[in-house]
PDB file of N, CA and C in Angstrom:
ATOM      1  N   UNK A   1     234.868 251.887  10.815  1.00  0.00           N
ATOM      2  CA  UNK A   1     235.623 250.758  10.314  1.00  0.00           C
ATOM      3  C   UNK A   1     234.969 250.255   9.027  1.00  0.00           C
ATOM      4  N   UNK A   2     235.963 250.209   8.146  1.00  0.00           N
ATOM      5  CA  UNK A   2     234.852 249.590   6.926  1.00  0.00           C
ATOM      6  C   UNK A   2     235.152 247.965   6.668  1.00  0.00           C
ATOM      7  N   UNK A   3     234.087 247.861   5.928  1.00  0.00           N
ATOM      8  CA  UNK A   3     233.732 246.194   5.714  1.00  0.00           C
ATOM      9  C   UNK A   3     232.993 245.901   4.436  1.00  0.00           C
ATOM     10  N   UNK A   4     233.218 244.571   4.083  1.00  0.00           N
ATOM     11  CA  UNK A   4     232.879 244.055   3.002  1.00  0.00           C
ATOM     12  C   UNK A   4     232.389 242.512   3.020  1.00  0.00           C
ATOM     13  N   UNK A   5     231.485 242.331   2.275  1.00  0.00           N
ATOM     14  CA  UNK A   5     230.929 240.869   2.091  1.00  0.00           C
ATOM     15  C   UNK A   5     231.823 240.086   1.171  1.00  0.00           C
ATOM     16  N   UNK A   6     232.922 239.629   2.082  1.00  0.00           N
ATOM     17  CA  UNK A   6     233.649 238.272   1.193  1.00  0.00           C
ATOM     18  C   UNK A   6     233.001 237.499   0.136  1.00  0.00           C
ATOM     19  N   UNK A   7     232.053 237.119   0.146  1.00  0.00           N
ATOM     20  CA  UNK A   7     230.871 235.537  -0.376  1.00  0.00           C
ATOM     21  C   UNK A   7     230.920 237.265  -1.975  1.00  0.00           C
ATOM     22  N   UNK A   8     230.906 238.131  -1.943  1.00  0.00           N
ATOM     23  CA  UNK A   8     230.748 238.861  -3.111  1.00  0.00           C
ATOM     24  C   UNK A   8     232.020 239.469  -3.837  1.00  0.00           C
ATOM     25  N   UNK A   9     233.327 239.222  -3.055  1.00  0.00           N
ATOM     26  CA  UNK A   9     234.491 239.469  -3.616  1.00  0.00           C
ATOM     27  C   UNK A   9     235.223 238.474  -3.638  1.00  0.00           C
ATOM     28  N   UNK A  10     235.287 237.922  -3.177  1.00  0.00           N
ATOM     29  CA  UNK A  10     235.940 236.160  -3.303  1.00  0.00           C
ATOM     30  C   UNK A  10     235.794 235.125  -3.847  1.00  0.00           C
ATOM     31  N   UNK A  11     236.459 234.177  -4.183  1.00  0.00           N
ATOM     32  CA  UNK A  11     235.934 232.726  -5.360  1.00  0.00           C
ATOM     33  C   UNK A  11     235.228 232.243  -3.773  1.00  0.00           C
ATOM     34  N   UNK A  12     234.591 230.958  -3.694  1.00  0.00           N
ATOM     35  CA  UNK A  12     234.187 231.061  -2.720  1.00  0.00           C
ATOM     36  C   UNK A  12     235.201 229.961  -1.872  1.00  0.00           C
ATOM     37  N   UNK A  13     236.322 229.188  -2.274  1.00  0.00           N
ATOM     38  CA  UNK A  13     237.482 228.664  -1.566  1.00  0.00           C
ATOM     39  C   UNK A  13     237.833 229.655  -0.911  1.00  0.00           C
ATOM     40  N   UNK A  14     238.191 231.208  -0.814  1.00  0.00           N
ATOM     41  CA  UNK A  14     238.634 232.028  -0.070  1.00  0.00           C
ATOM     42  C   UNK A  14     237.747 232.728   0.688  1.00  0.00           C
ATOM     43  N   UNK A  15     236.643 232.333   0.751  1.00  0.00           N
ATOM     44  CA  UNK A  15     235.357 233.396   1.568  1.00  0.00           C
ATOM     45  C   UNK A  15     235.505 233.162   3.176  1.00  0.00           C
ATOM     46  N   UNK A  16     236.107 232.146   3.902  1.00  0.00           N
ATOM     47  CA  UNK A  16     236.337 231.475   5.068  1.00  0.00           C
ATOM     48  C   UNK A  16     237.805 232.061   5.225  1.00  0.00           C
ATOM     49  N   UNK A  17     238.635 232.260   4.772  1.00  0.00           N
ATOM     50  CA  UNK A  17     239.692 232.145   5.238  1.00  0.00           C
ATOM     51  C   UNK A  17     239.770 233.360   6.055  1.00  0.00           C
ATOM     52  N   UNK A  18     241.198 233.569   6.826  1.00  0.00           N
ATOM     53  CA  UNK A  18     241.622 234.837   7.026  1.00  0.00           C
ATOM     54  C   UNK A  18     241.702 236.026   6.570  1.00  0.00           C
ATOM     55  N   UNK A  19     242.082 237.318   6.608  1.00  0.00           N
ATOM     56  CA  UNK A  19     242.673 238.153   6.502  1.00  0.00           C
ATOM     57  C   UNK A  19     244.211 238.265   5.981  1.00  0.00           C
ATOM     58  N   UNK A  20     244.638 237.874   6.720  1.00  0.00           N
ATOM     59  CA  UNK A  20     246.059 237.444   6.156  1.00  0.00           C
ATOM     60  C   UNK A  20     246.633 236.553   5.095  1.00  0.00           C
ATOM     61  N   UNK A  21     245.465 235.613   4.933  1.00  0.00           N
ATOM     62  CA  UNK A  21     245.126 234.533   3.959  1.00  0.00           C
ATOM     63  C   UNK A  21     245.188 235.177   2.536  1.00  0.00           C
ATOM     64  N   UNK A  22     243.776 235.705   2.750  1.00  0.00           N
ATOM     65  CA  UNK A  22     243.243 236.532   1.815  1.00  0.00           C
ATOM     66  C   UNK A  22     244.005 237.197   1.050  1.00  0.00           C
ATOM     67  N   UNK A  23     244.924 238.212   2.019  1.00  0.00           N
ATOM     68  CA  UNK A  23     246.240 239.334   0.953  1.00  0.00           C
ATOM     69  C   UNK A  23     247.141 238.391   0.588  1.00  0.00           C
ATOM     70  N   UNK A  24     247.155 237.342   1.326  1.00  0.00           N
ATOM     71  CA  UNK A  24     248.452 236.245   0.904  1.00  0.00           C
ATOM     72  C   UNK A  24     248.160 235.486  -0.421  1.00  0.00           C
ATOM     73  N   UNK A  25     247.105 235.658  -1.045  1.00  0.00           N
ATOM     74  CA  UNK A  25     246.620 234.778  -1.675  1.00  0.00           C
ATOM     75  C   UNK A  25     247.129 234.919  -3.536  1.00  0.00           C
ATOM     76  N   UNK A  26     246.783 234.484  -4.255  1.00  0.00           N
ATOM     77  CA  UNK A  26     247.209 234.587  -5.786  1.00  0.00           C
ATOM     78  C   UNK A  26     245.468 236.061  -6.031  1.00  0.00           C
ATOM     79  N   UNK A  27     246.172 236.455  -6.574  1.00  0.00           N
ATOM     80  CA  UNK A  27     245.024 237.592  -7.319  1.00  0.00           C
ATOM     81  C   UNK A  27     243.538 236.631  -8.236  1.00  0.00           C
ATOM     82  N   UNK A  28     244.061 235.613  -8.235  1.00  0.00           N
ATOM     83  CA  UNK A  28     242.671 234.586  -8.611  1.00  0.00           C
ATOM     84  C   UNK A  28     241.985 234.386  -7.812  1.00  0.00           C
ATOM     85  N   UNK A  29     241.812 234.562  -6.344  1.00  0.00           N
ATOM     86  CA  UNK A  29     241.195 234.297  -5.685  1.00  0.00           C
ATOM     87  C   UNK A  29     240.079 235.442  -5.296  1.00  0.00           C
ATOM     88  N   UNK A  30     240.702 236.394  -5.957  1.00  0.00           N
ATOM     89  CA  UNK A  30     239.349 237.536  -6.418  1.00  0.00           C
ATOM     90  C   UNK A  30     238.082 237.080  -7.495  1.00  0.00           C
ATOM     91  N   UNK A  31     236.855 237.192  -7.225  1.00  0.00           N
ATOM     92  CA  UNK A  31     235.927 237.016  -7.812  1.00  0.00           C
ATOM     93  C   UNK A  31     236.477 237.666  -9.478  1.00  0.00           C
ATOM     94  N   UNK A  32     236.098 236.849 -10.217  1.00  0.00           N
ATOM     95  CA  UNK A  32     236.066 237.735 -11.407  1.00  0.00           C
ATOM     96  C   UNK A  32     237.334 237.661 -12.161  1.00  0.00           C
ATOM     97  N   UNK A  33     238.195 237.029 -11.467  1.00  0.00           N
ATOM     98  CA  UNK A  33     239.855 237.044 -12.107  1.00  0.00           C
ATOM     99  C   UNK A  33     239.928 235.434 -11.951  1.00  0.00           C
ATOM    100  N   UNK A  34     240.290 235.182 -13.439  1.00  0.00           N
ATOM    101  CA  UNK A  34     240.890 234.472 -13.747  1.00  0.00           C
ATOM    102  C   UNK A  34     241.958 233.999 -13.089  1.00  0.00           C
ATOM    103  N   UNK A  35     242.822 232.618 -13.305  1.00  0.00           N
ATOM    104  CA  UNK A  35     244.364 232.136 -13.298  1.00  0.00           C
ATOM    105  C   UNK A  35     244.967 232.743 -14.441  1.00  0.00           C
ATOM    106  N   UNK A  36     244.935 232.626 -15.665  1.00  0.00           N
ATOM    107  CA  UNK A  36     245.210 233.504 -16.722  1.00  0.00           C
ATOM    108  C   UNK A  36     245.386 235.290 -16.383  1.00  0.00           C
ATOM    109  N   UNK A  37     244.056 236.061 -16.063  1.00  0.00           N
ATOM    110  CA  UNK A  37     244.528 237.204 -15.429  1.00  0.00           C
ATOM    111  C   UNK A  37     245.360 237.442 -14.450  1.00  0.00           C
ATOM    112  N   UNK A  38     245.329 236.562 -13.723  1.00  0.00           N
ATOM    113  CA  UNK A  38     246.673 236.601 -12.987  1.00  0.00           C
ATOM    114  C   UNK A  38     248.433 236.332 -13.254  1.00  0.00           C
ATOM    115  N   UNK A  39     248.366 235.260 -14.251  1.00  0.00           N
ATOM    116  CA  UNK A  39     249.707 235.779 -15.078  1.00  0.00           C
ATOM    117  C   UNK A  39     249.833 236.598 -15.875  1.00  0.00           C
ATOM    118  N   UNK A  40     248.901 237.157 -16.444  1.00  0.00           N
ATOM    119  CA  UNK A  40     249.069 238.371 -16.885  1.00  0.00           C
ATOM    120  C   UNK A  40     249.412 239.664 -16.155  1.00  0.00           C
ATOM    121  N   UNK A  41     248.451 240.065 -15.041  1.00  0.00           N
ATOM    122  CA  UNK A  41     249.148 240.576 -13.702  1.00  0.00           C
ATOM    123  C   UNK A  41     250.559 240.658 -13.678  1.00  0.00           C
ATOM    124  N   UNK A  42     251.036 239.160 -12.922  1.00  0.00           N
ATOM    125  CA  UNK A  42     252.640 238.943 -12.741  1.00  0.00           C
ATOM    126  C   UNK A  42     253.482 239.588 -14.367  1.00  0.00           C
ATOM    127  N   UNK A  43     253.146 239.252 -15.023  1.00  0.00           N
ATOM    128  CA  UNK A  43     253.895 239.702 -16.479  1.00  0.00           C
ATOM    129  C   UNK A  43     254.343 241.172 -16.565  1.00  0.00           C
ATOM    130  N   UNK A  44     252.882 241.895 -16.938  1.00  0.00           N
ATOM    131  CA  UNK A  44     252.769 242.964 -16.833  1.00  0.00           C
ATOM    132  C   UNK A  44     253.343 244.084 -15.643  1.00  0.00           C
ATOM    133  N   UNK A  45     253.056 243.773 -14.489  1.00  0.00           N
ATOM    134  CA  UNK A  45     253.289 244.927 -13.375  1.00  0.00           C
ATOM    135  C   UNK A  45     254.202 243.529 -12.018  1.00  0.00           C
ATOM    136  N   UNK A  46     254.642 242.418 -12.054  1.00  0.00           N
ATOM    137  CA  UNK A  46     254.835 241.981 -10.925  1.00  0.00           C
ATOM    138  C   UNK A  46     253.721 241.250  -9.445  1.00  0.00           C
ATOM    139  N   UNK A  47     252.645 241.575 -10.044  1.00  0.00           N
ATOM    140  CA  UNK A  47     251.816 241.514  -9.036  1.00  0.00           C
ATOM    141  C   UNK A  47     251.360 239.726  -8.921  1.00  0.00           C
ATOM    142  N   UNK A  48     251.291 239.238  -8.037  1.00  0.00           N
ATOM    143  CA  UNK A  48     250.931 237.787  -7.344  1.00  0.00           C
ATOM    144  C   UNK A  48     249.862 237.562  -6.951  1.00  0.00           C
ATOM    145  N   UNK A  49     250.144 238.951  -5.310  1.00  0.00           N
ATOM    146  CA  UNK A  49     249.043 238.205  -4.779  1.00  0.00           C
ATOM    147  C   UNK A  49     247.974 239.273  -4.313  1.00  0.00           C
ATOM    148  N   UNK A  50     246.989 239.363  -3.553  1.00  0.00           N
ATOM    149  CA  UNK A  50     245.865 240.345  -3.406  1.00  0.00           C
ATOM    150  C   UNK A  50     246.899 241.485  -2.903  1.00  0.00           C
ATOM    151  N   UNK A  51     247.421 241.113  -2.044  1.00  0.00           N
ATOM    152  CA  UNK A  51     248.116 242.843  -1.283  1.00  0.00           C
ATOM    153  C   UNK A  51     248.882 243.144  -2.365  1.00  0.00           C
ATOM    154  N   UNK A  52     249.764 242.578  -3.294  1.00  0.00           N
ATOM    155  CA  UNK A  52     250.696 243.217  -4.358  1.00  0.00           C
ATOM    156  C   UNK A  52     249.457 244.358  -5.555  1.00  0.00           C
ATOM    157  N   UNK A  53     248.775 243.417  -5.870  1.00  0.00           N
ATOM    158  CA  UNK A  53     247.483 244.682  -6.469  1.00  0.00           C
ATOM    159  C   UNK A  53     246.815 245.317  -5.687  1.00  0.00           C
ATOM    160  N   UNK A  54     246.725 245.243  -4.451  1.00  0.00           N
ATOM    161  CA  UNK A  54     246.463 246.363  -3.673  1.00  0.00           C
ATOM    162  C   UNK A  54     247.267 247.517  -4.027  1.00  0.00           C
ATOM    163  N   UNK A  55     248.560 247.531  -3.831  1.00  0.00           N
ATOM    164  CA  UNK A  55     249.627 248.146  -3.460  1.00  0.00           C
ATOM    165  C   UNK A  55     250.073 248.871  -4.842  1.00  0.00           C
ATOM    166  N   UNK A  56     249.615 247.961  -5.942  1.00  0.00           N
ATOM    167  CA  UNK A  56     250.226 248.301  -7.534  1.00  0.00           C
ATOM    168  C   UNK A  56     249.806 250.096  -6.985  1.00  0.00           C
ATOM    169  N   UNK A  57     251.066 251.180  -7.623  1.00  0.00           N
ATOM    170  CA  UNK A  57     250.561 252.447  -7.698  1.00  0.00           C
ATOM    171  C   UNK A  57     249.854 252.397  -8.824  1.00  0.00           C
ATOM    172  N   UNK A  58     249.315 251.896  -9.821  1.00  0.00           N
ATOM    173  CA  UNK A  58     248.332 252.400 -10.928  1.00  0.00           C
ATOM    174  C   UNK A  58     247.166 251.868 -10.229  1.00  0.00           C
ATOM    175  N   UNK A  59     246.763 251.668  -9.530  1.00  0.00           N
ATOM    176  CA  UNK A  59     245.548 251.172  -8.843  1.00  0.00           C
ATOM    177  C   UNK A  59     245.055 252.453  -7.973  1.00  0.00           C
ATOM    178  N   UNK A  60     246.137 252.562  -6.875  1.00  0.00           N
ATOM    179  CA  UNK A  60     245.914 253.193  -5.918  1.00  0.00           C
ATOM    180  C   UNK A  60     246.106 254.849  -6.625  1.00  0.00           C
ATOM    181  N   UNK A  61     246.424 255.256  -7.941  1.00  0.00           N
ATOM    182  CA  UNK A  61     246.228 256.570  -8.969  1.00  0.00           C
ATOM    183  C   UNK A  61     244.983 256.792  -9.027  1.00  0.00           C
ATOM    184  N   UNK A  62     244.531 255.485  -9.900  1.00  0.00           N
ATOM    185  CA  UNK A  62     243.104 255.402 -10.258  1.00  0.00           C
ATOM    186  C   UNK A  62     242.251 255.424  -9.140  1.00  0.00           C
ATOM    187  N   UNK A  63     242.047 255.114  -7.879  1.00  0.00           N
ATOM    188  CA  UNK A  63     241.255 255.011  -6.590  1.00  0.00           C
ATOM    189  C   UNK A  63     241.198 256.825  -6.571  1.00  0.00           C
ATOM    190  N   UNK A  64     242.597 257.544  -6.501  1.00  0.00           N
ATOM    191  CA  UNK A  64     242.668 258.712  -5.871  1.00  0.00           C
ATOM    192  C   UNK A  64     242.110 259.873  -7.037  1.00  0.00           C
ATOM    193  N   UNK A  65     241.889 259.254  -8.396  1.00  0.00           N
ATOM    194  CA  UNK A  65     241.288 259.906  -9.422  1.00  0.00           C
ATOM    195  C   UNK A  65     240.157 259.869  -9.656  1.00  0.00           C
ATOM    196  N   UNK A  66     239.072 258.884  -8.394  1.00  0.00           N
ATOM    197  CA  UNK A  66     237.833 258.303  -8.819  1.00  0.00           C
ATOM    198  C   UNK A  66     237.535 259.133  -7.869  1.00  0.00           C
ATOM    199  N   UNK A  67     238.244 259.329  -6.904  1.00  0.00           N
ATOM    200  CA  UNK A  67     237.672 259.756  -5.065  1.00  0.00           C
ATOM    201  C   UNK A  67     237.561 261.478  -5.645  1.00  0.00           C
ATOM    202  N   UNK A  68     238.789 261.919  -6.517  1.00  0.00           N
ATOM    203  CA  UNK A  68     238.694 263.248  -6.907  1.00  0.00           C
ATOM    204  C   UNK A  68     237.266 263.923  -7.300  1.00  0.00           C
ATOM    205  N   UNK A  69     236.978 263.085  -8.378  1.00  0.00           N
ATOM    206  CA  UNK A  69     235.979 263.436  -9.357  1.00  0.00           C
ATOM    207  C   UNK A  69     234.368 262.626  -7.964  1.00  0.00           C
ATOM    208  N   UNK A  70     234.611 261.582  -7.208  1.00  0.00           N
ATOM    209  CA  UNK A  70     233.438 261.589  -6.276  1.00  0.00           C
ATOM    210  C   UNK A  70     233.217 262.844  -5.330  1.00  0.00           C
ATOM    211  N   UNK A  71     234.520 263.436  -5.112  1.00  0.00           N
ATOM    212  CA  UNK A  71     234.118 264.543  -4.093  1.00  0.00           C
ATOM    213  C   UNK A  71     234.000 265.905  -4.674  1.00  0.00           C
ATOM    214  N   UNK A  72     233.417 266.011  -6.252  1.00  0.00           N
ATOM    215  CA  UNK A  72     233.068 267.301  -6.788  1.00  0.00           C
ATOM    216  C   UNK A  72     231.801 267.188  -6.713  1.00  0.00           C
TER     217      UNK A  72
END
């Protein structure tokens, strides 16, 4: 099962919350992103909230192009 330290990916208003919270949330609530990057997000590709950039396929390209070149 994998896992991650919230308190290092999260602003820290979202480090407590849920799971469900969490994907529910505006893409600002990722460490490191702006409110600004996040309308830019929405502009650009549609994306809101954590599960919508999860889900963006140019994300999940780039994941399967990183995993390529990790498993040579």
């Amino acid at each position: 099962m994998a896992s991650i330290d919230l308190n290092k990916v999260l602003d820290n208003a979202w480090a407590d919350k849920s799971l469900p919270e969490i994907l529910a949330a505006p893409v600002a609530a990722l460490k490191g992103v702006s409110d600004r990057d996040g309308e830019l997000l929405q502009e650009a590709f549609g994306v809101k909230t954590v599960a919508d950039l999860a889900e963006l396929k140019y994300v999940r390209w780039a994941q399967a192009l990183a995993a390529l070149d990790a498993a040579k």
